[in-house]
Protein backbone atom coordinates (compact mmCIF):
# COMPACT_ATOMS: atom_id res chain seq x y z
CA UNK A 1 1.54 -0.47 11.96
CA UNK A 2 4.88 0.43 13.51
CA UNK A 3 6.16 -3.26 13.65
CA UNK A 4 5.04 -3.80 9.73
CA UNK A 5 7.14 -0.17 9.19
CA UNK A 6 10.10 -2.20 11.62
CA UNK A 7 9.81 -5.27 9.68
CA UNK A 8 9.79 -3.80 6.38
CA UNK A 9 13.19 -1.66 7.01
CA UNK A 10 15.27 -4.50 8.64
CA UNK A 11 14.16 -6.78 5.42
CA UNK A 12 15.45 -3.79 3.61
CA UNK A 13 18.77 -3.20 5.46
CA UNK A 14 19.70 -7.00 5.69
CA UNK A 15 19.57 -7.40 2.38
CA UNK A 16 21.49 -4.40 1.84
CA UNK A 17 25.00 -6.13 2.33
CA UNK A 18 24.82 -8.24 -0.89
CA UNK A 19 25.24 -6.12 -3.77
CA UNK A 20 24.25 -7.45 -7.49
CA UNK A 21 27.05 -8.32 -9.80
CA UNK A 22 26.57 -6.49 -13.40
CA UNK A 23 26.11 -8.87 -16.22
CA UNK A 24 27.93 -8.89 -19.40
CA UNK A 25 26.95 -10.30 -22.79
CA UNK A 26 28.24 -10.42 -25.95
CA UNK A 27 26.16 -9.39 -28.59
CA UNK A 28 27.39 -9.94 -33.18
CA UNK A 29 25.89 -8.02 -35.48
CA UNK A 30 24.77 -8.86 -38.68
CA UNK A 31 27.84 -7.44 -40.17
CA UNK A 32 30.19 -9.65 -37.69
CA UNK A 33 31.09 -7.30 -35.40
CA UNK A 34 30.82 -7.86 -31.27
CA UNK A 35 29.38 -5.25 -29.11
CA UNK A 36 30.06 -6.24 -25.33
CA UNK A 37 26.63 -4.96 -23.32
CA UNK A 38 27.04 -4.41 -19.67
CA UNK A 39 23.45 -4.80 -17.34
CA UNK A 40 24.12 -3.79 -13.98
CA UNK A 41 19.89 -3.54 -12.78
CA UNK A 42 18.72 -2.54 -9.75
CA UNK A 43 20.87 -3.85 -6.82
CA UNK A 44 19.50 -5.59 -3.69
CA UNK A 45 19.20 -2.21 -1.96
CA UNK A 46 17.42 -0.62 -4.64
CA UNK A 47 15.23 -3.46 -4.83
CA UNK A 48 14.76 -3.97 -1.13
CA UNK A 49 13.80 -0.01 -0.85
CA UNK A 50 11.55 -0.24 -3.44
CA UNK A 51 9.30 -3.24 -1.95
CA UNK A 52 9.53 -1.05 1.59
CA UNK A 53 8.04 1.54 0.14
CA UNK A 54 5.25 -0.25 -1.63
CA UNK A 55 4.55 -2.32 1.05
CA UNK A 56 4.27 1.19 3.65
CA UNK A 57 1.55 2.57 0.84
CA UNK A 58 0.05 -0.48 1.03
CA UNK A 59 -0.92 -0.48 4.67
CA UNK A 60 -1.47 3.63 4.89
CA UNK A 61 -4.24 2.36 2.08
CA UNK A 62 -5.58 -0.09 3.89
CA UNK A 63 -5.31 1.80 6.70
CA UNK A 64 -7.03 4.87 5.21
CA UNK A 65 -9.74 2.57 4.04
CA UNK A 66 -10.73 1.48 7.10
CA UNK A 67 -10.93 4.91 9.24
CA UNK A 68 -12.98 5.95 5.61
CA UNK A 69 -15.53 2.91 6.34
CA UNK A 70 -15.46 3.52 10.12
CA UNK A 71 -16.65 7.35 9.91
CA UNK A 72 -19.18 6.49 7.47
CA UNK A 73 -20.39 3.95 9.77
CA UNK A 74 -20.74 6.14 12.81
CA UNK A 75 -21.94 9.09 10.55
CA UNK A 76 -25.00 7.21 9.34
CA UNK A 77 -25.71 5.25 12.92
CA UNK A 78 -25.45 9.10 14.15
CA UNK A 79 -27.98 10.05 11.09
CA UNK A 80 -30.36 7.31 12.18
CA UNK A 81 -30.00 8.08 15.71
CA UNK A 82 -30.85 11.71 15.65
CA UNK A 83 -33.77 11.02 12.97
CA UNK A 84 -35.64 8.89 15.74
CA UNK A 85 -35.03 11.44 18.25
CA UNK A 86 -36.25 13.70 16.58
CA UNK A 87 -39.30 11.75 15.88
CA UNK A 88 -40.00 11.27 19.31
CA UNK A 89 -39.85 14.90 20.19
CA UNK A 90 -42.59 15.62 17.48
């Protein structure tokens, strides 16, 4: 899990160098007029973070899952096992 965490936040800081240019577009009214409309969006970094942090809540959830199934398993191999003990003492 630590080299998907490593991975994840050198993606994020190489990409951090390159910066998005804002967009500009002209846009005419039904009367005529121009209105000039600036879009800047999310930048690389911004972007780049975001991914990092849905890809880290992706693993803790597959992650968590797992442990989840794991402890069920032992709980009901422990269930099972203590049922036939029991049945032997008897």
């Amino acid at each position: 899990m630590k080299k998907v965490m490593l991975l994840l936040a050198a993606c994020a800081f190489t990409t951090a160098a390159i910066a998005q240019t804002p967009e500009t577009e002209v846009k005419v009214r039904d009367n005529g007029t121009k209105k000039v409309v600036t879009k800047t969006g999310k930048t690389n970094v911004g972007q780049a973070l975001d991914n990092t942090a849905d890809a880290a809540g992706n693993v803790a959830k597959k992650a968590g899952r797992g442990i989840k199934k794991g402890t069920q398993k032992v709980g009901r191999g422990l269930k099972r096992g203590t049922k036939k003990m029991e049945d032997k003492t008897e």
